[in-house]
C-alpha atoms as a PDB file:
ATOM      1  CA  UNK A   1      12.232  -6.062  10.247  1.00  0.00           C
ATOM      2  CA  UNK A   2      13.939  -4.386  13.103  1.00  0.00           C
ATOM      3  CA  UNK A   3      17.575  -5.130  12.973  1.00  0.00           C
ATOM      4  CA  UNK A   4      19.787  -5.618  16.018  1.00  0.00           C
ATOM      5  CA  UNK A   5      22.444  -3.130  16.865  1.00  0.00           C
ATOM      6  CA  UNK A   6      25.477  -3.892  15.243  1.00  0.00           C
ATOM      7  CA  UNK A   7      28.092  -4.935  17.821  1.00  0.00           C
ATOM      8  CA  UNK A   8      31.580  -2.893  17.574  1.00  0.00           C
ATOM      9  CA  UNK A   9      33.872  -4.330  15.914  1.00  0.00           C
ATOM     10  CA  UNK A  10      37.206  -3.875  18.276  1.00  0.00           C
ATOM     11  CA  UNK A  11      40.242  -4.844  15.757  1.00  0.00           C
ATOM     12  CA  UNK A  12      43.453  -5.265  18.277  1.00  0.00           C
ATOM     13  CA  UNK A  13      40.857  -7.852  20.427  1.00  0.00           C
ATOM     14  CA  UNK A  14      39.522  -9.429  17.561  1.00  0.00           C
ATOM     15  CA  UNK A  15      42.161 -12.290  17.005  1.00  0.00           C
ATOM     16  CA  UNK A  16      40.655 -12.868  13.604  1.00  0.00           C
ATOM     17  CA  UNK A  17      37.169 -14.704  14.963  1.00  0.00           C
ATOM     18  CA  UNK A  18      33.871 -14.983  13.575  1.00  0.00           C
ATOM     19  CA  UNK A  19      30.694 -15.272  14.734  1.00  0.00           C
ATOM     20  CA  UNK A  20      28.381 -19.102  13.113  1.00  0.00           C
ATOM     21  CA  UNK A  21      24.892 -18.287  12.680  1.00  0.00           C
ATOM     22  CA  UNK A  22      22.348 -20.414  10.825  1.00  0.00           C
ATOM     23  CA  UNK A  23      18.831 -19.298   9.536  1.00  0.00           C
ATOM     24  CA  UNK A  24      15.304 -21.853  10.914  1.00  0.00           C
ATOM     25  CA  UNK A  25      13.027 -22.376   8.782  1.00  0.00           C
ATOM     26  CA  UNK A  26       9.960 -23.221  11.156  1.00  0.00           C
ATOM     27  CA  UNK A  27       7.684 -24.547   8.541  1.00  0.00           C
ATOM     28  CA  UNK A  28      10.241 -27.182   7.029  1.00  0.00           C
ATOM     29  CA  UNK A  29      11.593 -27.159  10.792  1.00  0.00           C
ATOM     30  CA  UNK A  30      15.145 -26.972   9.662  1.00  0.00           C
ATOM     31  CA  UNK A  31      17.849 -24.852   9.895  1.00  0.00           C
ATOM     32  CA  UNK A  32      20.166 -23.513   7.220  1.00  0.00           C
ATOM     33  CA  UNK A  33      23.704 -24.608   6.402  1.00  0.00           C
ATOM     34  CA  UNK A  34      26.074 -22.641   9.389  1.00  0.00           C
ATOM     35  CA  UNK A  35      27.361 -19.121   8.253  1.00  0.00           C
ATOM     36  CA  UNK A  36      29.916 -17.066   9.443  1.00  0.00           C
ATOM     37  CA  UNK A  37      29.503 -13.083   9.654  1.00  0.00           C
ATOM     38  CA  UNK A  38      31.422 -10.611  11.708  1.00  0.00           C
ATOM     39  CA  UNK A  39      28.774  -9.870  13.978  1.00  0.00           C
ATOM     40  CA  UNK A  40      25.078  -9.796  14.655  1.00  0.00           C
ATOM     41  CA  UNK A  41      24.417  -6.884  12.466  1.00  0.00           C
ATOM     42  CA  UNK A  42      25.870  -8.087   9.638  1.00  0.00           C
ATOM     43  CA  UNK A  43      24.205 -11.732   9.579  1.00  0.00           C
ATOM     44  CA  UNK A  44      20.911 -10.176  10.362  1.00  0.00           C
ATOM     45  CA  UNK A  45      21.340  -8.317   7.119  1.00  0.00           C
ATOM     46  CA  UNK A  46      22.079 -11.694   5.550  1.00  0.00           C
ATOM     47  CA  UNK A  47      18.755 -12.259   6.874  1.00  0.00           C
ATOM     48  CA  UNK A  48      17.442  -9.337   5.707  1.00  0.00           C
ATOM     49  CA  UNK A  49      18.487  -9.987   1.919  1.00  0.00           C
ATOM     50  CA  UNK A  50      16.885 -13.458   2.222  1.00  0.00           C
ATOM     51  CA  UNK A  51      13.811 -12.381   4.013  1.00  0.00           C
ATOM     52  CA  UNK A  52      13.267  -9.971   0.891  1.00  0.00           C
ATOM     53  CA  UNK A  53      13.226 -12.614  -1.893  1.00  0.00           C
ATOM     54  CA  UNK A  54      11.435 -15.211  -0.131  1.00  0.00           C
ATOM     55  CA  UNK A  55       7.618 -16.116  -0.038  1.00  0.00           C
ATOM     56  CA  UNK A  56       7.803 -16.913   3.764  1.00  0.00           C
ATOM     57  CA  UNK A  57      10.156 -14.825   5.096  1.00  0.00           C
ATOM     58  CA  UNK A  58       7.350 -14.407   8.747  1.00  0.00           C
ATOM     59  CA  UNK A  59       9.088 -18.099   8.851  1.00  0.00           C
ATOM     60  CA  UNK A  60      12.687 -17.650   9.478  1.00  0.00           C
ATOM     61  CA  UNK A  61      14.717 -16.956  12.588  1.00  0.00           C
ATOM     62  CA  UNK A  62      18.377 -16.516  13.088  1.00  0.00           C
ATOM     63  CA  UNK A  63      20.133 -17.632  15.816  1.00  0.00           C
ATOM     64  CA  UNK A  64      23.847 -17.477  16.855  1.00  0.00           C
ATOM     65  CA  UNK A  65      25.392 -20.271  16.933  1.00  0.00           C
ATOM     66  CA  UNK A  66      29.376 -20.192  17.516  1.00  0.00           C
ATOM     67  CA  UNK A  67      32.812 -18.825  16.863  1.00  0.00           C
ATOM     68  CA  UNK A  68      35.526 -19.684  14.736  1.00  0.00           C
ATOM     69  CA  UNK A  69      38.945 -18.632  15.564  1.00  0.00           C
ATOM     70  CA  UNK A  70      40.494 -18.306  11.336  1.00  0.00           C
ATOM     71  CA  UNK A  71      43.917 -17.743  13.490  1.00  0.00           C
ATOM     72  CA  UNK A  72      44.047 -20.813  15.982  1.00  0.00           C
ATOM     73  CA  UNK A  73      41.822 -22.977  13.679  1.00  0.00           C
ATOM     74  CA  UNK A  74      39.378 -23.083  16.181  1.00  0.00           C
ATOM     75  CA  UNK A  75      35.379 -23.887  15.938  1.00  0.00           C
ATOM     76  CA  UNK A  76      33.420 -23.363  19.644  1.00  0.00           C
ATOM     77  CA  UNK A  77      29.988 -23.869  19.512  1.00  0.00           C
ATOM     78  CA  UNK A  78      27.523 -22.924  21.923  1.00  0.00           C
ATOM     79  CA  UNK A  79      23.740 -22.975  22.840  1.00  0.00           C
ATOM     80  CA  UNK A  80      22.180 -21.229  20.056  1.00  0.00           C
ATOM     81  CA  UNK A  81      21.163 -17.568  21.222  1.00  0.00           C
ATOM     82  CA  UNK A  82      17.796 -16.401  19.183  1.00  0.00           C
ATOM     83  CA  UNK A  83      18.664 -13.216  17.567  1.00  0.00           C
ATOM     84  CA  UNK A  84      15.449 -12.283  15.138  1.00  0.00           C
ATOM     85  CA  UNK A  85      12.262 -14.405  15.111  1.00  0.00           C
ATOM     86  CA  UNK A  86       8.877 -12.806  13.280  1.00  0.00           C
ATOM     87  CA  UNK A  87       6.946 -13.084  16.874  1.00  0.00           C
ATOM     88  CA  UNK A  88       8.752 -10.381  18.298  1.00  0.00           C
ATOM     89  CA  UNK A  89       7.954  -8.370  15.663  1.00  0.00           C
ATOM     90  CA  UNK A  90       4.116  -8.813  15.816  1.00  0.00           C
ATOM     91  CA  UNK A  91       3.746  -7.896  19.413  1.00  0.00           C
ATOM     92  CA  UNK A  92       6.337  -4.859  18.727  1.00  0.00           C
END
């Protein structure tokens, strides 16, 4: 699995936010509880980890799915942006 590039991390801008992503599962054509990571490197290793202990791992995709602001209490979701899916892979 090719990972994305991690996106920097900028501390002073950050305003304590992080990024919601949840995992589809194309065969049960559902997606995972929402998760929170600091960026897209990170939950694409969360991916990675899952990908590795699963039977069907060709099945899952992550996609982005929000923010949450842990200093204003603030959730903003937002069209889900596709991150990792196995297709891009097999015509890599």
């Amino acid at each position: 699995m090719k990972l994305p590039k991690p996106t920097p991390v900028n501390f002073d801008e950050m305003n304590h936010v992080l990024n919601l992503y949840v995992i589809r599962d194309t065969m049960a054509d559902e997606d995972s509880p929402i998760f929170s990571a600091v960026n897209d490197g990170v939950a694409a290793r969360q991916l990675k980890a899952l990908e590795n202990k699963a039977l069907y791992s060709n099945e899952l995709q992550l996609f982005h799915v929000g923010k949450h602001n842990l200093t204003k209490g603030t959730i903003v979701m937002n069209e889900r942006t596709e991150l990792y899916t196995p297709k891009e892979q097999e015509n890599a």
